[in-house]
Protein backbone atom coordinates (compact mmCIF):
# COMPACT_ATOMS: atom_id res chain seq x y z
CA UNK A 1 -5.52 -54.71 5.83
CA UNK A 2 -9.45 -53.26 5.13
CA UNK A 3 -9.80 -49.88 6.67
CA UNK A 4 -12.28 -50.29 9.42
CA UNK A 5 -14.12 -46.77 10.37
CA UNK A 6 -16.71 -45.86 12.93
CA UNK A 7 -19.12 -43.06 12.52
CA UNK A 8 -19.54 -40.74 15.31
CA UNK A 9 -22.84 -39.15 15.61
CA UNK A 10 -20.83 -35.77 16.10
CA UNK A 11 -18.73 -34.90 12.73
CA UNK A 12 -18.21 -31.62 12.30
CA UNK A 13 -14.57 -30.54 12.74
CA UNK A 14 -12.76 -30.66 15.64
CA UNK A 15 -15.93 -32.43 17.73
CA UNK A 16 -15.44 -35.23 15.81
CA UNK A 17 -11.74 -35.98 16.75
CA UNK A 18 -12.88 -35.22 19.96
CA UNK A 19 -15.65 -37.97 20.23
CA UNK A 20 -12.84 -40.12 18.55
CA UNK A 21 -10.30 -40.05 21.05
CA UNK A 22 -12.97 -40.03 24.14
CA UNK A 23 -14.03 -42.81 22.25
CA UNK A 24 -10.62 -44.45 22.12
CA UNK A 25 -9.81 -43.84 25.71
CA UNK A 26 -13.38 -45.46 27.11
CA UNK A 27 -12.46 -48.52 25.52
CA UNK A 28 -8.87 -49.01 26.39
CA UNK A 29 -10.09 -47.67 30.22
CA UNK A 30 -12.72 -50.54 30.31
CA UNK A 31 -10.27 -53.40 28.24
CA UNK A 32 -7.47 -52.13 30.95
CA UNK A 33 -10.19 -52.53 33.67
CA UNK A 34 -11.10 -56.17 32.78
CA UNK A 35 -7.70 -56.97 32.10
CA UNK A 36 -5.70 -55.95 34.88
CA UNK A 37 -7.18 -58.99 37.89
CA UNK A 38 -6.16 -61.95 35.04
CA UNK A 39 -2.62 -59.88 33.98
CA UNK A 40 -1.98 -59.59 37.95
CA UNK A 41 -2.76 -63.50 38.72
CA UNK A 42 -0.61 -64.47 35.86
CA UNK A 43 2.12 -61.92 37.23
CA UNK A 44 1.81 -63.25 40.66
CA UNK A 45 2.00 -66.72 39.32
CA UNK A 46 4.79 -66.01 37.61
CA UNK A 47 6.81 -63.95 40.04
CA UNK A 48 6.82 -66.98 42.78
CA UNK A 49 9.79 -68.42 40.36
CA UNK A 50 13.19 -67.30 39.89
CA UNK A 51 13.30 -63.70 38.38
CA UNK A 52 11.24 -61.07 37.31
CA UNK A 53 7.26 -61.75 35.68
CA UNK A 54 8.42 -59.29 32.89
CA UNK A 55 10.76 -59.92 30.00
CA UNK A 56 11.86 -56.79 27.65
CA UNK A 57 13.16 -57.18 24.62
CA UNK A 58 13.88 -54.22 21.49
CA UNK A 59 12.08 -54.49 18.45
CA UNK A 60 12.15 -52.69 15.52
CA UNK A 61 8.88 -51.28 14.64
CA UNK A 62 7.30 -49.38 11.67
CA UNK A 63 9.91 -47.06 9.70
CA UNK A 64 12.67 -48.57 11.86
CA UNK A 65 11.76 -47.32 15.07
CA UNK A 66 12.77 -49.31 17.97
CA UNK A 67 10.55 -49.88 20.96
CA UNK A 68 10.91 -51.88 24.34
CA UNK A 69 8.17 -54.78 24.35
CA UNK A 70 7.16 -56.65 27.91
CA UNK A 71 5.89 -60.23 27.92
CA UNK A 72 5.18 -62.49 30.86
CA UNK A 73 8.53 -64.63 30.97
CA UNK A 74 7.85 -68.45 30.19
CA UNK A 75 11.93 -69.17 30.75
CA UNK A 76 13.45 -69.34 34.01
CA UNK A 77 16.70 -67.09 34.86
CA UNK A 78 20.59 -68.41 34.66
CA UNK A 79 19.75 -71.94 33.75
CA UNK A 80 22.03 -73.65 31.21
CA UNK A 81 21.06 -74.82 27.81
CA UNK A 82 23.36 -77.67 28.13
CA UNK A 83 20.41 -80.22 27.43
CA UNK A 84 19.29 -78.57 24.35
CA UNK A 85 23.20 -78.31 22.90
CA UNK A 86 23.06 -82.08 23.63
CA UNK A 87 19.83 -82.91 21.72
CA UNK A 88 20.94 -80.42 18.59
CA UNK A 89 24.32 -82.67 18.84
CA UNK A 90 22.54 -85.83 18.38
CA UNK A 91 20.31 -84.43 15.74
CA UNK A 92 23.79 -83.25 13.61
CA UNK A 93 25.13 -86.85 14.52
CA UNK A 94 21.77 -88.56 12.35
CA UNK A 95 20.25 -89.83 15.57
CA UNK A 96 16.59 -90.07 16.03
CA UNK A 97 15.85 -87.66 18.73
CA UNK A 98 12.16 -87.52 18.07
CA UNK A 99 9.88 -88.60 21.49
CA UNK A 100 6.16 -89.38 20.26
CA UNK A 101 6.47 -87.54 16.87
CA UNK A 102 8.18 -84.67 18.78
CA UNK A 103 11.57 -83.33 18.63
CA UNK A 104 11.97 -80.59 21.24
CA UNK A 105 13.23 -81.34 24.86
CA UNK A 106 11.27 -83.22 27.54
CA UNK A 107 11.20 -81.66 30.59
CA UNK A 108 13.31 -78.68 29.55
CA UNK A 109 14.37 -77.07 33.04
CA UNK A 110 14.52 -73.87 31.63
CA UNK A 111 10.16 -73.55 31.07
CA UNK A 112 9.03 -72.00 33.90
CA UNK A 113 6.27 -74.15 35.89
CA UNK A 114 3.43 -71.68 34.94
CA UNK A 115 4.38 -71.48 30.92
CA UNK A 116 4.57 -75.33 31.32
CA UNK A 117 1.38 -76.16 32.69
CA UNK A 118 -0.18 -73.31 29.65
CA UNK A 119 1.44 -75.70 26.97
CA UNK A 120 -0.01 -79.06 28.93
CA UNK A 121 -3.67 -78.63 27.86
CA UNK A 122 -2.81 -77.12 24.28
């Protein structure tokens, strides 16, 4: 990955760091700012279904550090995978499960209405 600098009209010493992390903290303020009405419609949006907007899940970053990540849940809570285990069967069995050129589930019930409607247009 190209390193990508900036130069700061104040460089010497400890100024400069200083005008880097103001720097730094302006534009995560403002992206935060015009981010947070869109993140909270898409929260609310997704909160009217069963369970929480959120979804955490561990990863394992750089040098094997583990971290919690939240994403906007696109599956619903406690529904079965039954269906799927059905169409994986029929695939192991030599059927032709494929629906239009596509071989993925329907209406899967566990999509949440919101992630579904996202996927619609794309």
């Amino acid at each position: 990955m190209p390193d990508v600098g900036l130069t700061l009209p104040c460089r010497n010493g400890d100024v400069g760091v200083g005008c880097a992390a103001a720097l730094d903290l302006t534009a995560a303020s403002l992206a935060l700012l015009v981010l947070a009405v869109p993140l909270i419609v898409i929260g609310l949006m997704i909160g009217d279904e069963r369970g929480s907007a959120l979804f955490q899940q561990r990863r394992v970053g750089f040098g094997g550090k583990t971290f919690t990540m939240c994403k906007f849940r696109t599956m619903c809570t406690g529904v079965g995978d039954e269906m799927l285990r059905e169409l994986i069967a029929a695939e192991l069995r030599g059927e032709d499960t494929s629906v239009a050129g596509s071989y993925k589930l329907d209406c899967d019930p566990r999509v949440t209405r919101s992630a579904r409607s996202c996927a619609r247009p794309a």
